[in-house]
Protein backbone atom coordinates (compact mmCIF):
# COMPACT_ATOMS: atom_id res chain seq x y z
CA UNK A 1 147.70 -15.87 -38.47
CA UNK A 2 147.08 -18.19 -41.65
CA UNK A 3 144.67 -18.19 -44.14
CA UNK A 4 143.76 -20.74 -46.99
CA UNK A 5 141.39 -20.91 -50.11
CA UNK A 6 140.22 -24.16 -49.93
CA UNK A 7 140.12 -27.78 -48.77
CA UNK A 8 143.53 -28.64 -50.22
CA UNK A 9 145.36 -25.36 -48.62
CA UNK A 10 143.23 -25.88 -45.06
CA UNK A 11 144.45 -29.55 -44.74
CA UNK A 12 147.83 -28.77 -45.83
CA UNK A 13 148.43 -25.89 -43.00
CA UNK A 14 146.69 -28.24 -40.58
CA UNK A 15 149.03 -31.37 -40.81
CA UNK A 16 152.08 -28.94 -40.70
CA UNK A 17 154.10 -28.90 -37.50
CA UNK A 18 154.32 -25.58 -35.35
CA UNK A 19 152.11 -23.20 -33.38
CA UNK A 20 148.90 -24.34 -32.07
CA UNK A 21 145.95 -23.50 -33.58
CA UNK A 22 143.86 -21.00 -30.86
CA UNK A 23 140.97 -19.75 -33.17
CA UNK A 24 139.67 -20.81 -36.72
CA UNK A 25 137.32 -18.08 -38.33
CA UNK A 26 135.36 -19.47 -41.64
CA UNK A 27 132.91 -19.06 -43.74
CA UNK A 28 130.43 -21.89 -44.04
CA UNK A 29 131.11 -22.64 -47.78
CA UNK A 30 134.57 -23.74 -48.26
CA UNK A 31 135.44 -24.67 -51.96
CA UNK A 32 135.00 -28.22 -51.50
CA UNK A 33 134.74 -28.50 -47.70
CA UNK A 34 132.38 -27.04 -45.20
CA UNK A 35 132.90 -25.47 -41.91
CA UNK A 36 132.02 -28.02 -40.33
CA UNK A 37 134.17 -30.75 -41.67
CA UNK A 38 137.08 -28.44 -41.60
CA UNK A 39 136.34 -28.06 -37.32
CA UNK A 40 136.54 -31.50 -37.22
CA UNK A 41 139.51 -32.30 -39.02
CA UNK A 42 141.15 -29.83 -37.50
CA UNK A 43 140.50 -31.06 -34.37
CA UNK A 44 141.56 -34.72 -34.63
CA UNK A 45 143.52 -34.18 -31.56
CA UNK A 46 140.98 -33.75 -29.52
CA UNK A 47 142.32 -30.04 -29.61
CA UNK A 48 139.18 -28.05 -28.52
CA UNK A 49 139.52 -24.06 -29.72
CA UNK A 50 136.54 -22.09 -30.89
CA UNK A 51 135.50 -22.04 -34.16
CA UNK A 52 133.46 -19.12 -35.62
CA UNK A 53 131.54 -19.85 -38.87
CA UNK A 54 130.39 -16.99 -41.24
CA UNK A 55 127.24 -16.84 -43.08
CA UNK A 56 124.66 -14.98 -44.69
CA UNK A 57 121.72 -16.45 -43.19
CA UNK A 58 121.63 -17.98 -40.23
CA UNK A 59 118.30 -20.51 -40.57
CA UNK A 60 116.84 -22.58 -37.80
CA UNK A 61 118.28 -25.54 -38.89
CA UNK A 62 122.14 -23.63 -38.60
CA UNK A 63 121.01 -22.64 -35.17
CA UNK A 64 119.75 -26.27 -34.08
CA UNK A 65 123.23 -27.94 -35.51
CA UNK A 66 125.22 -25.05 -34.11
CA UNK A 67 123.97 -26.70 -31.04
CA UNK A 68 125.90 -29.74 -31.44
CA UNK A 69 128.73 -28.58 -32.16
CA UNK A 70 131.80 -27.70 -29.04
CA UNK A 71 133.22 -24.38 -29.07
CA UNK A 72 131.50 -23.35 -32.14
CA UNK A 73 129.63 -20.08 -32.68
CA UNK A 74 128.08 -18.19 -35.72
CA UNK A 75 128.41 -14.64 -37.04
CA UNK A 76 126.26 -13.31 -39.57
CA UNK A 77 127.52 -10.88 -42.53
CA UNK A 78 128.21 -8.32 -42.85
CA UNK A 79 129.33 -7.63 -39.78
CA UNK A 80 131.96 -4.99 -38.12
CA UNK A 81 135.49 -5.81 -36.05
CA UNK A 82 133.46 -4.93 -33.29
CA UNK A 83 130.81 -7.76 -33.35
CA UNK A 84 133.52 -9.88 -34.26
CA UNK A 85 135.50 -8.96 -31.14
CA UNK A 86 132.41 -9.25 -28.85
CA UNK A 87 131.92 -12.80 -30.18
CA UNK A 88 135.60 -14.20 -29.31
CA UNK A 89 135.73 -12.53 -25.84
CA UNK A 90 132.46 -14.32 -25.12
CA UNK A 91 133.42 -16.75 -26.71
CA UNK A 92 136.24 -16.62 -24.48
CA UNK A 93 134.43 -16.69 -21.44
CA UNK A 94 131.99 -19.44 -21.84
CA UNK A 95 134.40 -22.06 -23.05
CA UNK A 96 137.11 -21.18 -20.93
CA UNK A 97 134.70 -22.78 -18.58
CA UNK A 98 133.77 -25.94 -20.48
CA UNK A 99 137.54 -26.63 -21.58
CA UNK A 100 137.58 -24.81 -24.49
CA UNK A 101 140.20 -22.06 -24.69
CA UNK A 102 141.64 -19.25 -27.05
């Protein structure tokens, strides 16, 4: 497991050489970056893993773009290890089948 603080830090552990990534879990505000830039850059090639974004709100216009977006699911806080674990073995499940995989 990593972790980074912002843009700088996340594009810094994603250019360095060494395990693949199999999961990123983010919140949708990055200092400087959002979650969804930071799913795309991180998968410039064409590596396809889920990515779960955190948020306080999840708004109809989240929902409709979360649509859009491969292997990408949201989580709303707060929420417990629980709900988080339910939401990567599903997540698990469904893109297993679509070529996404943990």
């Amino acid at each position: 497991m990593v972790t980074a603080t912002d843009k700088t830090e996340v594009f810094s552990l994603l250019e360095e050489p060494g395990d693949p990534i199999h999961l990123i879990l983010t919140d949708l505000k990055i200092p400087q970056l959002n979650a969804f830039e930071l799913a795309t850059k991180a998968r410039v090639g064409n590596e396809m893993f889920p990515v779960i974004i955190m948020t306080t709100f999840i708004s109809p216009e989240l929902k409709n773009k979360i649509q859009h977006q491969p292997c990408t699911a949201l989580i709303e806080k707060p929420f417990g290890l629980e709900k988080l674990i339910q939401l990567i073995e599903g997540l698990a499940l469904s893109y297993n089948v679509n070529n996404c995989s943990l």
